[in-house]
C-alpha atoms as a PDB file:
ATOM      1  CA  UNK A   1      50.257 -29.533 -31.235  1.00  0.00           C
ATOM      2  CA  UNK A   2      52.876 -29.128 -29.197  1.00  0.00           C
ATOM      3  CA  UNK A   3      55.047 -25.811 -30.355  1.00  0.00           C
ATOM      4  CA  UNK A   4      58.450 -26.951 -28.871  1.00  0.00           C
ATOM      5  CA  UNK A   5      60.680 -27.632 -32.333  1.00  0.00           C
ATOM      6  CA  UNK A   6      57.535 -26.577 -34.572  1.00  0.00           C
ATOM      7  CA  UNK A   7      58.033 -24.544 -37.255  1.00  0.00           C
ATOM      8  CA  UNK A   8      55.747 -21.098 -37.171  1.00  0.00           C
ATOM      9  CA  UNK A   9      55.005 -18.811 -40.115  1.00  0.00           C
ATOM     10  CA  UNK A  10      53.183 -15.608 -39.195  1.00  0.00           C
ATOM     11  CA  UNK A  11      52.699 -13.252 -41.617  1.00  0.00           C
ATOM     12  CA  UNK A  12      52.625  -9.518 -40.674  1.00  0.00           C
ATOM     13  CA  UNK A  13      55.012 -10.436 -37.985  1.00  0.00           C
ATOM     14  CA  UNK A  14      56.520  -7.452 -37.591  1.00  0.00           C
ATOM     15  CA  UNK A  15      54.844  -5.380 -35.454  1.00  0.00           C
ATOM     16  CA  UNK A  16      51.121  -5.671 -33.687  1.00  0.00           C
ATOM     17  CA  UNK A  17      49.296  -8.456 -33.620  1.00  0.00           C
ATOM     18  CA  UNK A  18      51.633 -10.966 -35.445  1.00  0.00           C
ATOM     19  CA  UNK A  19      54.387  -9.467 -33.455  1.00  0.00           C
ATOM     20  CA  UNK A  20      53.344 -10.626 -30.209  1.00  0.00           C
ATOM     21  CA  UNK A  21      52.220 -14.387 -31.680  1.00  0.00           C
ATOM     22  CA  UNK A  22      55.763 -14.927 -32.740  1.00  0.00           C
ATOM     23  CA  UNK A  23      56.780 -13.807 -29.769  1.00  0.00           C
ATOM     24  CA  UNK A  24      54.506 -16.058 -27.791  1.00  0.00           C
ATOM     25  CA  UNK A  25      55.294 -19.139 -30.002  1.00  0.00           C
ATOM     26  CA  UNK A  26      58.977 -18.555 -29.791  1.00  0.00           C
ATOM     27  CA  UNK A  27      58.669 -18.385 -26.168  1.00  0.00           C
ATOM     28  CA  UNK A  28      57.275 -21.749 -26.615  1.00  0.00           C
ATOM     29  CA  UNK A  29      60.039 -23.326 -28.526  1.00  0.00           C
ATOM     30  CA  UNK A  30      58.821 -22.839 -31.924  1.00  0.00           C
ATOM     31  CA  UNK A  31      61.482 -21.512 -34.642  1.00  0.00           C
ATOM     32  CA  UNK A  32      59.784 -18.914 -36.160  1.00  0.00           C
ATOM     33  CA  UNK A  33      60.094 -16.776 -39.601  1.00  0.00           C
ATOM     34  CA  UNK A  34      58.630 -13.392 -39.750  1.00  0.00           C
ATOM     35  CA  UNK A  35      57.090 -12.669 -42.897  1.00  0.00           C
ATOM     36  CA  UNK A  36      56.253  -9.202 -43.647  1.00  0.00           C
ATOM     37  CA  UNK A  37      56.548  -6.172 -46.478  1.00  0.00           C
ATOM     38  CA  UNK A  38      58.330  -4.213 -43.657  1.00  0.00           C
ATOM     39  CA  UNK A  39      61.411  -5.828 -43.633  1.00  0.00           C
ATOM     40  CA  UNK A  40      63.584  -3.015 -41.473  1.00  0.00           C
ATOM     41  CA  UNK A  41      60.920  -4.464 -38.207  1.00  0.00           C
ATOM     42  CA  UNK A  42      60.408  -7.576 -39.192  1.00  0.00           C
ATOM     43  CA  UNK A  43      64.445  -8.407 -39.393  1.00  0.00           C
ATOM     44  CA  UNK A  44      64.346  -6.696 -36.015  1.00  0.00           C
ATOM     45  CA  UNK A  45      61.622  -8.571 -34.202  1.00  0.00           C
ATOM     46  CA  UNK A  46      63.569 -12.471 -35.823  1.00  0.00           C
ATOM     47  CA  UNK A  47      67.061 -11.591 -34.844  1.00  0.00           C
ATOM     48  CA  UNK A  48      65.844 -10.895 -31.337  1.00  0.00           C
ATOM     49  CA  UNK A  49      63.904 -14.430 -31.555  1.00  0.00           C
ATOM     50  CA  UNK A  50      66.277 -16.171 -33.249  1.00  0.00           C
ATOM     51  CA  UNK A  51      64.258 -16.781 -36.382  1.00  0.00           C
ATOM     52  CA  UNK A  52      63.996 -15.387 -39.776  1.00  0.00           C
ATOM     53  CA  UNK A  53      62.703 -12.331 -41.388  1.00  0.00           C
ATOM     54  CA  UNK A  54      61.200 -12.985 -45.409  1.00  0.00           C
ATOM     55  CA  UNK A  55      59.639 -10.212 -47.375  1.00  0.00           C
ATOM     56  CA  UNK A  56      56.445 -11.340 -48.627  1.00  0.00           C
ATOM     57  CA  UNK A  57      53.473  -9.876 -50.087  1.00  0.00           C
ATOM     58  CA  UNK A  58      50.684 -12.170 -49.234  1.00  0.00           C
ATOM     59  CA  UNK A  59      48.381 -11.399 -51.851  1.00  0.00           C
ATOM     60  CA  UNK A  60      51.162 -12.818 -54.588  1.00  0.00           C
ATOM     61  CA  UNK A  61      50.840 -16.196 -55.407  1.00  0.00           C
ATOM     62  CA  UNK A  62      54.640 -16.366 -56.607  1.00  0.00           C
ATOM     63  CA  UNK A  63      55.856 -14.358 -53.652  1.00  0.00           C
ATOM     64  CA  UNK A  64      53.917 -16.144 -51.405  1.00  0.00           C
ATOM     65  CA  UNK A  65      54.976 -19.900 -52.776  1.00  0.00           C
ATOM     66  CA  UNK A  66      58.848 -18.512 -52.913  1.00  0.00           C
ATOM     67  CA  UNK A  67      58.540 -17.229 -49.354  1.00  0.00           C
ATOM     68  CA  UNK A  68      57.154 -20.085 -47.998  1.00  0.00           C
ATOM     69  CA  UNK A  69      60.041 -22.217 -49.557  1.00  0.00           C
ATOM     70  CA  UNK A  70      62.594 -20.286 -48.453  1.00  0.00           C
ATOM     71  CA  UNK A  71      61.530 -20.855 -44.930  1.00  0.00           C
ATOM     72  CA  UNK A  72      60.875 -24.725 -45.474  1.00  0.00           C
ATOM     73  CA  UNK A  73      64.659 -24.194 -47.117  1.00  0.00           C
ATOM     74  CA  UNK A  74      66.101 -22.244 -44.168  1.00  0.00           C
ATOM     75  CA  UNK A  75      64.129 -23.706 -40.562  1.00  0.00           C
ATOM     76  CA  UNK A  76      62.480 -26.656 -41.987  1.00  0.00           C
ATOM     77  CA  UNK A  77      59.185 -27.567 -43.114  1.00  0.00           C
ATOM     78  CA  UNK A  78      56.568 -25.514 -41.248  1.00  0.00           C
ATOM     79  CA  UNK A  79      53.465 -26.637 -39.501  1.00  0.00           C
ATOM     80  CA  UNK A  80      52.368 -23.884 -37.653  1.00  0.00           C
ATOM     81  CA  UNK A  81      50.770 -21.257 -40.403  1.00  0.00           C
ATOM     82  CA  UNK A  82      49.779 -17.483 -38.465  1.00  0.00           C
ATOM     83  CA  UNK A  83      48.018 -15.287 -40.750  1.00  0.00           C
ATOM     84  CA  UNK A  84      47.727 -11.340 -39.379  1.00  0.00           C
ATOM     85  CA  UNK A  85      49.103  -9.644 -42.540  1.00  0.00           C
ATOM     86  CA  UNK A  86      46.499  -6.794 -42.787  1.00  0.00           C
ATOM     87  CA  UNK A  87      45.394  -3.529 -44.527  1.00  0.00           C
ATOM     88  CA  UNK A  88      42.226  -1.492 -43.269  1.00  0.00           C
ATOM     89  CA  UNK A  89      40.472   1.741 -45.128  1.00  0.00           C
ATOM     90  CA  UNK A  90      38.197   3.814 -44.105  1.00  0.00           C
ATOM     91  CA  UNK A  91      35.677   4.949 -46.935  1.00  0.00           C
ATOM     92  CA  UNK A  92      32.026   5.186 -47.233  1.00  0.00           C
ATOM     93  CA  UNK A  93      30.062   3.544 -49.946  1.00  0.00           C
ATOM     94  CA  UNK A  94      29.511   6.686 -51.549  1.00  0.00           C
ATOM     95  CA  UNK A  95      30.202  10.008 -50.690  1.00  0.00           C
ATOM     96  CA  UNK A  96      31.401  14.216 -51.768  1.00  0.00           C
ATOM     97  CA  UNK A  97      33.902  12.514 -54.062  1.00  0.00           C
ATOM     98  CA  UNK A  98      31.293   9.743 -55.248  1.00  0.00           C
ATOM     99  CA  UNK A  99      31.245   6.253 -55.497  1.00  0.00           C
ATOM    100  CA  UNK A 100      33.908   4.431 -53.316  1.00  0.00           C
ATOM    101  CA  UNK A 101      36.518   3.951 -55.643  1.00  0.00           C
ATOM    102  CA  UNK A 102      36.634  -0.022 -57.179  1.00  0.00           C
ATOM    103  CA  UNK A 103      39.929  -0.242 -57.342  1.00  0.00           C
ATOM    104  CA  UNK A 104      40.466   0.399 -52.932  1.00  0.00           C
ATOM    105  CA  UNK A 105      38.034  -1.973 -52.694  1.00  0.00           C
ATOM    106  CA  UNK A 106      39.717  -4.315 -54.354  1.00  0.00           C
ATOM    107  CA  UNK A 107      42.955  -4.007 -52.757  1.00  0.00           C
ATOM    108  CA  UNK A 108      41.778  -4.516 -49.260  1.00  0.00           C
ATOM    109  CA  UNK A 109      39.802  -7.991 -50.268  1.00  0.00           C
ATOM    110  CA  UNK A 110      43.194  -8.939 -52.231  1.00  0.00           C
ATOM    111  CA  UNK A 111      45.444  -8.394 -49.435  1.00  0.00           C
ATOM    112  CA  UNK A 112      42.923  -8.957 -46.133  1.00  0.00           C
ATOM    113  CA  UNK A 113      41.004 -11.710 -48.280  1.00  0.00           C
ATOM    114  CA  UNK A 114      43.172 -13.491 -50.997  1.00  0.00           C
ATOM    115  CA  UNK A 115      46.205 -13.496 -48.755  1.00  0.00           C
ATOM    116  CA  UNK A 116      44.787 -14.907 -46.592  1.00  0.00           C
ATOM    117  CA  UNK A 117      43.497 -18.196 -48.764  1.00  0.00           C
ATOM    118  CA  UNK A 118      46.807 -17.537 -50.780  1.00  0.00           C
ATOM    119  CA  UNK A 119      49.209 -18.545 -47.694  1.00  0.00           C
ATOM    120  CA  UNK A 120      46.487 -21.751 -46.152  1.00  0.00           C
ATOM    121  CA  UNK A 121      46.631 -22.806 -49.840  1.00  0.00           C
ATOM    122  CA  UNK A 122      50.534 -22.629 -50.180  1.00  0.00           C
ATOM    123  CA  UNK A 123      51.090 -23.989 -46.971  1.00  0.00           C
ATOM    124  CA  UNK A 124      48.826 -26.976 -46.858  1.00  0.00           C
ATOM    125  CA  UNK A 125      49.900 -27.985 -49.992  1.00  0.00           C
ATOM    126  CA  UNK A 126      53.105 -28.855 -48.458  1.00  0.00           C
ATOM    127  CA  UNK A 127      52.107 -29.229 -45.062  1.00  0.00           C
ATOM    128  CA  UNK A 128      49.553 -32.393 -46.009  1.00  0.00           C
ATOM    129  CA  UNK A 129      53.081 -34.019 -46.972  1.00  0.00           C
ATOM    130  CA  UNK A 130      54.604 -34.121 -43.471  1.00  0.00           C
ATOM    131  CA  UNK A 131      54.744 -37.267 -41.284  1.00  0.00           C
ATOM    132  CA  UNK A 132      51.516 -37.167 -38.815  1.00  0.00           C
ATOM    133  CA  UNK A 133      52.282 -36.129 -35.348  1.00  0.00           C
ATOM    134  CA  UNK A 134      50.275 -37.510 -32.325  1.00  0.00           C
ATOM    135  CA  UNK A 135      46.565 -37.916 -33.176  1.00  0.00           C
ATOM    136  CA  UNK A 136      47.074 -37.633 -36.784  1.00  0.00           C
ATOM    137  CA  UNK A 137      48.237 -34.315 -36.796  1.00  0.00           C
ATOM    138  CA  UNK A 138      49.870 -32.313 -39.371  1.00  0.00           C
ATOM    139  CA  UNK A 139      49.477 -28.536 -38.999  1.00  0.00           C
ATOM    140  CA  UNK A 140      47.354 -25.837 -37.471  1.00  0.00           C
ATOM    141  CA  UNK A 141      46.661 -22.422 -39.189  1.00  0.00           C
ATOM    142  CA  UNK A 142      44.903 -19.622 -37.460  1.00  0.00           C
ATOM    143  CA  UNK A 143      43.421 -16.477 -39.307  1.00  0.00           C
ATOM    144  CA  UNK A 144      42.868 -12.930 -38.221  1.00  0.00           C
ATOM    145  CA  UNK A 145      39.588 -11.434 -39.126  1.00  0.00           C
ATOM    146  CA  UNK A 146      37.460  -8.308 -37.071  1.00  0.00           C
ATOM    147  CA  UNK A 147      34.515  -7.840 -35.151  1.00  0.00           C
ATOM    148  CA  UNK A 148      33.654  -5.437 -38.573  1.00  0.00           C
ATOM    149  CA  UNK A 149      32.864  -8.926 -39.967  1.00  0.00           C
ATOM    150  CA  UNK A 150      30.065  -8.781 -38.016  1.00  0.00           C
ATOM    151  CA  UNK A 151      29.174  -5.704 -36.989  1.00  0.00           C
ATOM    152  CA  UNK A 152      30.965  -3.789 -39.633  1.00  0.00           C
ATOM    153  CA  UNK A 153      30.859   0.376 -39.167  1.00  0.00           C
ATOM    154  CA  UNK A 154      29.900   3.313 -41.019  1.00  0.00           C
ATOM    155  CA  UNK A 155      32.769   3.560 -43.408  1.00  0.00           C
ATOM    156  CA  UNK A 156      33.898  -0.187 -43.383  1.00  0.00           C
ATOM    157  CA  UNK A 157      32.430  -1.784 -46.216  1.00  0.00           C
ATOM    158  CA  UNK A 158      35.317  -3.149 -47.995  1.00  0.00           C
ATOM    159  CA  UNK A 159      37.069  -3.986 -44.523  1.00  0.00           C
ATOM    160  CA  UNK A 160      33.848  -5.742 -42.833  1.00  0.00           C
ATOM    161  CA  UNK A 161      33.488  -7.398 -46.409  1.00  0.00           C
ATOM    162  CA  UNK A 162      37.428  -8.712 -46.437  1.00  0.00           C
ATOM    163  CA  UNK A 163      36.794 -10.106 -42.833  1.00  0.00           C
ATOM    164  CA  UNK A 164      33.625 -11.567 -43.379  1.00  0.00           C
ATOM    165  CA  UNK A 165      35.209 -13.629 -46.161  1.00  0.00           C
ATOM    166  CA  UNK A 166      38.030 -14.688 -43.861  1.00  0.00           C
ATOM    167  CA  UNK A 167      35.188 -16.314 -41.156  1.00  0.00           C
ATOM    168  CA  UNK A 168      33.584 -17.404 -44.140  1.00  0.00           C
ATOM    169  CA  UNK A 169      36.116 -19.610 -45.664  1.00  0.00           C
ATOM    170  CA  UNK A 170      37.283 -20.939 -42.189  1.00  0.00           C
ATOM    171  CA  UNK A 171      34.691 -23.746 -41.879  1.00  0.00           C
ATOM    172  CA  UNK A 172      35.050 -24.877 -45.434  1.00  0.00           C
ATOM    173  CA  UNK A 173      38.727 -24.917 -45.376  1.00  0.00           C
ATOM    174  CA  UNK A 174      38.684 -26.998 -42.114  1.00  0.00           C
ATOM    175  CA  UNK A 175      36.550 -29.569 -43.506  1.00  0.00           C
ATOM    176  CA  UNK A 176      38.859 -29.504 -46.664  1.00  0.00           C
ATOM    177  CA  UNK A 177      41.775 -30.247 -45.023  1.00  0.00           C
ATOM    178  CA  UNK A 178      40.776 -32.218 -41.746  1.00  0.00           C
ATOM    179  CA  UNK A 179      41.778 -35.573 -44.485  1.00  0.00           C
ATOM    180  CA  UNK A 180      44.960 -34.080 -43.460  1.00  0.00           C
ATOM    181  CA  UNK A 181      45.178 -33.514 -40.150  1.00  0.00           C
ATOM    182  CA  UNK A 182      45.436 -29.826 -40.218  1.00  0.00           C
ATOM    183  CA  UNK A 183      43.061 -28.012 -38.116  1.00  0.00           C
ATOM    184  CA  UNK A 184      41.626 -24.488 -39.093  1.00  0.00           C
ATOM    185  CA  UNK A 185      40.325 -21.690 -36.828  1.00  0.00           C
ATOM    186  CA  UNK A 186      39.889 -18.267 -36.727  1.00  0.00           C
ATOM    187  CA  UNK A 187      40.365 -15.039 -34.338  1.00  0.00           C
ATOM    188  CA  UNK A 188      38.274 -11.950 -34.597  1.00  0.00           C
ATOM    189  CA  UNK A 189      39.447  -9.446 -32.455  1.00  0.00           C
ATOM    190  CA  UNK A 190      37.741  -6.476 -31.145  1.00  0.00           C
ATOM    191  CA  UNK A 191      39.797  -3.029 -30.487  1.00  0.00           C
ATOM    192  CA  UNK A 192      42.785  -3.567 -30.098  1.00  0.00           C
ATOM    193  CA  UNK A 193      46.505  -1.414 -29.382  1.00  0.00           C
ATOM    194  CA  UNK A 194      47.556  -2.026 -32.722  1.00  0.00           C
ATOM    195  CA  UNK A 195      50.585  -0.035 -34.568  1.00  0.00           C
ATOM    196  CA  UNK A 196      47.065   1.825 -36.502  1.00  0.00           C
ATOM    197  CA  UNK A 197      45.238   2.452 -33.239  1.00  0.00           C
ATOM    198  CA  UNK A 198      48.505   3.839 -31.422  1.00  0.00           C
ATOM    199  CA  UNK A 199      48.302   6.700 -33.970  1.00  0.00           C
ATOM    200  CA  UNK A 200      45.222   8.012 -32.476  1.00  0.00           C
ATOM    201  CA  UNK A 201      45.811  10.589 -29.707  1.00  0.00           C
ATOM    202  CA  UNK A 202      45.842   9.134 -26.004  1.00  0.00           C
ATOM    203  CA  UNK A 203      42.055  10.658 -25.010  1.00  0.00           C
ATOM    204  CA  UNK A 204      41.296   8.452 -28.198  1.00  0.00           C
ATOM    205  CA  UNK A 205      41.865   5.428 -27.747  1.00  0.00           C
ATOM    206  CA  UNK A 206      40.778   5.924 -23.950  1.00  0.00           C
ATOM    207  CA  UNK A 207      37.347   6.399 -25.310  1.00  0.00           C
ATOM    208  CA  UNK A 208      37.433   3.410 -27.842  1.00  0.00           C
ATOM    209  CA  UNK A 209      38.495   1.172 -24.716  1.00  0.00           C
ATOM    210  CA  UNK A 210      35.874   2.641 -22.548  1.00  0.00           C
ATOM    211  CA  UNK A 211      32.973   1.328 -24.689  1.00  0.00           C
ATOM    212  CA  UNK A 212      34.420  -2.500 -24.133  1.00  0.00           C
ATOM    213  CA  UNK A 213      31.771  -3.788 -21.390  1.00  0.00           C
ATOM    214  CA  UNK A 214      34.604  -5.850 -19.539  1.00  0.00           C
ATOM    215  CA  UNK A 215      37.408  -5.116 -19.337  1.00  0.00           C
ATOM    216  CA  UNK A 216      37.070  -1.077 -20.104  1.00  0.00           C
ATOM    217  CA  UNK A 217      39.913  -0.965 -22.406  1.00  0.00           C
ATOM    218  CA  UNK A 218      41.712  -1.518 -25.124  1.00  0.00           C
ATOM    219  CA  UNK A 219      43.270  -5.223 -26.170  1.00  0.00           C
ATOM    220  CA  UNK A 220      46.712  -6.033 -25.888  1.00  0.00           C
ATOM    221  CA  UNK A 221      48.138  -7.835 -28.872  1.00  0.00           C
ATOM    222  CA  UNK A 222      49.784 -10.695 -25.666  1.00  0.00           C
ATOM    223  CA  UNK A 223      46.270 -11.175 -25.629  1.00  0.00           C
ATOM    224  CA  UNK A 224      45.457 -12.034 -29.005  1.00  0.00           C
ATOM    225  CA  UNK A 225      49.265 -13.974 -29.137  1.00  0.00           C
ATOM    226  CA  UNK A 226      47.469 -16.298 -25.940  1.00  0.00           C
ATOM    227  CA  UNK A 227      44.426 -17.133 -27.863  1.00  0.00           C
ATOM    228  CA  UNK A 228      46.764 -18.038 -30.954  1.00  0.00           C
ATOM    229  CA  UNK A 229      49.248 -20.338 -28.864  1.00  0.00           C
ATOM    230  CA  UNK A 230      45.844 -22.173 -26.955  1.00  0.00           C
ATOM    231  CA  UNK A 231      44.706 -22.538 -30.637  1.00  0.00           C
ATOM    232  CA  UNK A 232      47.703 -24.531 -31.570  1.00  0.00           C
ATOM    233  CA  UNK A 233      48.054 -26.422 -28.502  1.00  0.00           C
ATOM    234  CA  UNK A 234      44.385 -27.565 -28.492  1.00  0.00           C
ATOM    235  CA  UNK A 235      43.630 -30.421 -30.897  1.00  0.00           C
ATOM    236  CA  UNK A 236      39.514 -30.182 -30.248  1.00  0.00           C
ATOM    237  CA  UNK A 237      39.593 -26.511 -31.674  1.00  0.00           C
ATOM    238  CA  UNK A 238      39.195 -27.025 -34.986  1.00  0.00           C
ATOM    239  CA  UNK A 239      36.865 -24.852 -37.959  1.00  0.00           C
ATOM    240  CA  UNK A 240      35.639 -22.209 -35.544  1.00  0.00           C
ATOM    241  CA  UNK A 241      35.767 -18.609 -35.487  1.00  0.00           C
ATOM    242  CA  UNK A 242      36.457 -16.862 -31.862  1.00  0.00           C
ATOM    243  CA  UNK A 243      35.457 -13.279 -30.764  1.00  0.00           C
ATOM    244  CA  UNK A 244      37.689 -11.628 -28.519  1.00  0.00           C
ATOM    245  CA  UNK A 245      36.442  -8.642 -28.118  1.00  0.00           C
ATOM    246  CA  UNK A 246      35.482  -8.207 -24.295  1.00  0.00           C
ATOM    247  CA  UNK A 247      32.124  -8.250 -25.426  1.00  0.00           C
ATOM    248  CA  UNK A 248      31.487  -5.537 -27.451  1.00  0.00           C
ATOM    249  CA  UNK A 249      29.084  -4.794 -30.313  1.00  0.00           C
ATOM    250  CA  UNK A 250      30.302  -2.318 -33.071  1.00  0.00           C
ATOM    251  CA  UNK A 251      27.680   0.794 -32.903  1.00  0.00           C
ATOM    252  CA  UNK A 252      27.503   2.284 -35.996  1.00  0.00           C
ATOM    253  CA  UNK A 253      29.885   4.560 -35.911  1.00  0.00           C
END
C-alpha cells in the first residue's frame, strides 16, 4: 500500500517506538492520528505532523471503538492500523514477597495482549468496508511484540507471556482477514532506545548494546519506524512475525 493520502493509526504514538512510525509514515504522506494515554506528548508529536492526537486506552473496548471513530470522523477512514501501545514489568514468578501478584499479571496481558486484538478487531471491522485499492487491498496492521516472546528473561513472565500472545494471534488473524484484503504482520524488536531504556544510566545501556552480535548497540526506534513503513508498502508480507534484533538471543538474565 502506498502511504501517500492513507490514513495511519498508531497507538502509543507519543514517544518511542510509535513515535518514530508516525513520523516515518507522515514523512510518507500518510495523515496520521496519535493515539496515546499521554496526551501532553502525543498532542505534541501530531501538531508537529499535522495530524491528530486521541486519548485512548487500548485495552477498552468502548474507548478504543470511540477513538477509532473519532479519527474515521476527523481524517477519514483509516487503513493503516500501528499497534506499539505498551506496558512492561519486571517480577519474578515468585519471590521474598511471594507469589507474583495475579492482578500485575493481568494488567500487562490486558494492555500488551487485549489491546492489541482490541484495536485489529475495531479497526477491521470498519476497515473490511472500504473500497479495495490495487490488488484487492484494504488495510495493513502491524503489531509490536519482543524478543521476550521468545527468549523471555528471568523476571519476564507476564511480559514474554503478553508478547508471545501477540506472535501468536498474528497468523490466525491474517488468515481471518486476508477475505478482506488486509494483511497482518508482526515486529519483534530486540533492545531498543526506548523512553524505558533511556532511564537506565549511560554505562547501562552501553552494556545492553554491547551484547547485540551486529551491530554492537542499541536499536533506534527510525529503525523499527523503517521496518513498519516496508511492511505497509510490501503487499507479499503478509501473517509473519519479524525479529529485529541484530541477532541476539536473550540470556537469562
Amino acid at each position: 500500500m502506498n502511504p501517500s493520502g492513507a490514513i495511519a493509526i498508531i497507538t502509543g504514538g507519543g514517544s518511542g517506538l510509535g513515535e518514530a512510525t508516525a513520523r516515518a509514515l507522515a514523512a510518507k504522506g500518510a495523515k496520521v492520528a496519535i493515539l496515546d494515554v499521554g496526551m501532553e506528548r502525543a498532542e505534541k508529536v501530531a501538531a508537529e505532523l499535522g495530524g491528530i492526537a486521541v486519548r485512548c486506552d487500548v485495552s477498552s473496548a468502548e474507548g478504543a471503538e470511540a477513538a477509532i471513530a473519532e479519527v474515521a470522523d476527523k481524517l477519514g477512514e483509516p487503513r493503516i492500523l500501528v499497534n506499539c501501545a505498551g506496558i512492561g514489568i519486571a517480577m519474578k514468578t515468585t519471590g521474598k514477597d511471594g507469589a507474583h501478584p495475579l492482578d500485575v499479571y493481568k494488567k500487562v496481558i490486558e494492555v500488551n495482549l487485549v489491546g492489541t486484538f482490541n484495536m485489529i478487531r475495531l479497526f477491521a471491522v470498519r476497515c473490511e468496508k472500504l473500497e479495495p485499492l490495487d490488488g484487492g487491498e484494504r488495510g495493513v496492521i502491524v503489531n509490536t511484540a519482543s524478543v521476550a516472546a521468545y527468549d523471555g528473561q528471568v523476571g519476564q513472565a507476564a511480559y514474554s507471556s503478553s508478547k508471545g500472545g501477540v506472535v501468536g494471534m498474528t497468523l490466525p488473524v491474517a488468515r481471518d482477514l486476508s477475505r478482506a484484503g488486509i494483511r497482518v504482520c508482526t515486529i519483534a524488536p530486540g533492545i531498543f532506545r526506548t523512553p524505558m531504556m533511556a532511564g537506565l544510566p549511560e554505562e547501562a545501556q552501553k552494556s545492553l548494546g554491547q551484547q547485540v552480535p551486529f551491530p554492537p548497540r542499541l536499536g533506534e526506534p527510525p529503525e523499527y519506524a523503517a521496518l513498519a513503513a516496508h511492511i505497509v508498502e510490501n503487499q507479499m508480507l503478509n501473517g509473519e512475525t519479524i525479529r529485529l534484533d541484530g541477532a541476539i538471543r536473550m540470556a537469562p538474565r
